[in-house]
C-alpha atoms as a PDB file:
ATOM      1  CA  UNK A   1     -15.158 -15.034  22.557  1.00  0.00           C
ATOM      2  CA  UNK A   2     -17.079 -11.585  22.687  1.00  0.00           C
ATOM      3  CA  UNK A   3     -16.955  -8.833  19.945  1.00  0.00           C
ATOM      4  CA  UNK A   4     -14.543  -5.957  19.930  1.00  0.00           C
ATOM      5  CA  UNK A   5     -15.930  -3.303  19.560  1.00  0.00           C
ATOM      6  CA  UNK A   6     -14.341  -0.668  16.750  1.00  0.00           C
ATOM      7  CA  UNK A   7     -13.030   1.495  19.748  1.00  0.00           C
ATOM      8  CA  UNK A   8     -11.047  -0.844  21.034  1.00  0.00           C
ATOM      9  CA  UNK A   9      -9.555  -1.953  17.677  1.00  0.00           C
ATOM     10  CA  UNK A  10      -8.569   1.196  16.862  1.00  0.00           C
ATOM     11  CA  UNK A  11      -6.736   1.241  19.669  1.00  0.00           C
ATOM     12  CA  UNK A  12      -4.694  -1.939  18.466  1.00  0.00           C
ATOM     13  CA  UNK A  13      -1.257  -1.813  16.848  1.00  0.00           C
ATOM     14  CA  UNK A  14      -1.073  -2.605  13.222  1.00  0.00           C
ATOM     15  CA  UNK A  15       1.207  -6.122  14.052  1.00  0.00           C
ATOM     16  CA  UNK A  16      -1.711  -6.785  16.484  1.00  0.00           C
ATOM     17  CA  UNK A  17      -4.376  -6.253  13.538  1.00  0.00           C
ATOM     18  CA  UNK A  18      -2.941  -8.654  11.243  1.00  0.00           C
ATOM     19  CA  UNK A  19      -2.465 -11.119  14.196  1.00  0.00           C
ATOM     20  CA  UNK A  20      -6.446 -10.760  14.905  1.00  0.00           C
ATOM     21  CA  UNK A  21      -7.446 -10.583  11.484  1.00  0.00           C
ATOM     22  CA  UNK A  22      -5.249 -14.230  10.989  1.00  0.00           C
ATOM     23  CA  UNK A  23      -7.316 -15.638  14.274  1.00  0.00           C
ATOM     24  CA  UNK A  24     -10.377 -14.493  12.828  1.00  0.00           C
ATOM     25  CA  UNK A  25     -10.123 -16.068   9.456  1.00  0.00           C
ATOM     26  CA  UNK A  26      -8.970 -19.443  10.961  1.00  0.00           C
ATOM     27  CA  UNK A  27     -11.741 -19.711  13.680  1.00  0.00           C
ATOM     28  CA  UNK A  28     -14.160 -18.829  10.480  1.00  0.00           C
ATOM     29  CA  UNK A  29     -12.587 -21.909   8.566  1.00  0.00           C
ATOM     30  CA  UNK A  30     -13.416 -23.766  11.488  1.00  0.00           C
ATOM     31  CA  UNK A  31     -16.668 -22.851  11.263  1.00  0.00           C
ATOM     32  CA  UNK A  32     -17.452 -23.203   7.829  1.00  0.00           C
ATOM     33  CA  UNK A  33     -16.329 -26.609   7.966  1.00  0.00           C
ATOM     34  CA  UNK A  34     -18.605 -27.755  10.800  1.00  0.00           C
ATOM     35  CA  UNK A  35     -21.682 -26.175   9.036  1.00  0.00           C
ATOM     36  CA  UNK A  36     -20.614 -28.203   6.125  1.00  0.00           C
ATOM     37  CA  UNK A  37     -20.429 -31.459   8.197  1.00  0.00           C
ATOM     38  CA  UNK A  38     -23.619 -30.608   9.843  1.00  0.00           C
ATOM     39  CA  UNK A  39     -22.132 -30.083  13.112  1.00  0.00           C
ATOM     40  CA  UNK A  40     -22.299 -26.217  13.933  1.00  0.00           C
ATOM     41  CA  UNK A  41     -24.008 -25.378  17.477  1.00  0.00           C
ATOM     42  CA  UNK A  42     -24.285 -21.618  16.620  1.00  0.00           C
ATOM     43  CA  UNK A  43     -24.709 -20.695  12.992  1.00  0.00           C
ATOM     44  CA  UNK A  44     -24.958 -16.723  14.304  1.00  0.00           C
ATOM     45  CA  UNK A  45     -21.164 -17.154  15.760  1.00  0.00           C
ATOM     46  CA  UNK A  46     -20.506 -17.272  11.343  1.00  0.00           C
ATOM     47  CA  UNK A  47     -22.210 -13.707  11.184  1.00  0.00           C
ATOM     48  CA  UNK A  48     -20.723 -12.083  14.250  1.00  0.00           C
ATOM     49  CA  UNK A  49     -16.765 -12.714  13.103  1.00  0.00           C
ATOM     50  CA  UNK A  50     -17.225 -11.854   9.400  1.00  0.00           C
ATOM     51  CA  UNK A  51     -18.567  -8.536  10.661  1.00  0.00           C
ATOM     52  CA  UNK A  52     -15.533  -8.373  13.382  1.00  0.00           C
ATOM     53  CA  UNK A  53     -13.018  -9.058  10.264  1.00  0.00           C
ATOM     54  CA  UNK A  54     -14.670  -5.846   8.456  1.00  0.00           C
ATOM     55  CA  UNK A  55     -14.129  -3.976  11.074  1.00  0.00           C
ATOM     56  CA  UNK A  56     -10.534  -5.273  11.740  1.00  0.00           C
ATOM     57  CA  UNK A  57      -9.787  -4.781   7.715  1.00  0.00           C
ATOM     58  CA  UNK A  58     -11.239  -1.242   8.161  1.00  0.00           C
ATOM     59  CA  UNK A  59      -8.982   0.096  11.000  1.00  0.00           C
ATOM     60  CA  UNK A  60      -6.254  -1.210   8.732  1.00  0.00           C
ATOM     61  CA  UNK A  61      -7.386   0.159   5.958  1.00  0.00           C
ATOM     62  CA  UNK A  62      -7.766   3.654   8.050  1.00  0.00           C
ATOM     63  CA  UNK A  63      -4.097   3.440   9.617  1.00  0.00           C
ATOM     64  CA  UNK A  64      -2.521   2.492   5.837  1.00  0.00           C
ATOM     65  CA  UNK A  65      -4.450   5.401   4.450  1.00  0.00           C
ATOM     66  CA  UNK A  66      -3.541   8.002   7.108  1.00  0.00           C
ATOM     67  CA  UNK A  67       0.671   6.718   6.920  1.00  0.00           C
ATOM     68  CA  UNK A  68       0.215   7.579   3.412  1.00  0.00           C
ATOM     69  CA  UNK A  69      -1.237  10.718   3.377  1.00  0.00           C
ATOM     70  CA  UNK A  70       1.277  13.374   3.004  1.00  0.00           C
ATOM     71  CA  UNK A  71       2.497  15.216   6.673  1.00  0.00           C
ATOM     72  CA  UNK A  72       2.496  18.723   7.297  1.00  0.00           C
ATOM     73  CA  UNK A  73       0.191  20.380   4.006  1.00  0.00           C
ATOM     74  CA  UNK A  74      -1.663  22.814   4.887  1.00  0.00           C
ATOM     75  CA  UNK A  75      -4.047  24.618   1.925  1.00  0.00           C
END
């Protein structure tokens, strides 16, 4: 599976960045557990989804932060 990049997950609904976030941490699981066990092909695949969960948990954090910021208030 290749990156998103953060363009693209901006794009994304919120229900569709806690669905991806979810895949994300389970295909990471996965991983950890075959680097435990001694069978992981691609030890980089571990890097490249923890930084594609930041970014996921960063567009959320973004969208939660701009629903609560107050509409309309101008100085």
């Amino acid at each position: 599976m290749k990156t998103v990049k953060a363009g693209k997950i901006r794009e994304m609904a919120a229900v569709e960045l806690g669905k991806r976030a979810g895949e994300i941490r389970e295909e990471l699981f996965k991983l950890r557990f075959q680097q435990a066990t001694g069978q992981l092909e691609n030890p980089s695949r571990v890097r490249v989804l923890r930084r594609e969960l930041a970014r996921v948990l960063t567009v959320q954090q973004e969208q939660a932060a701009a629903a609560a910021k107050p509409a309309g208030k101008a100085g």
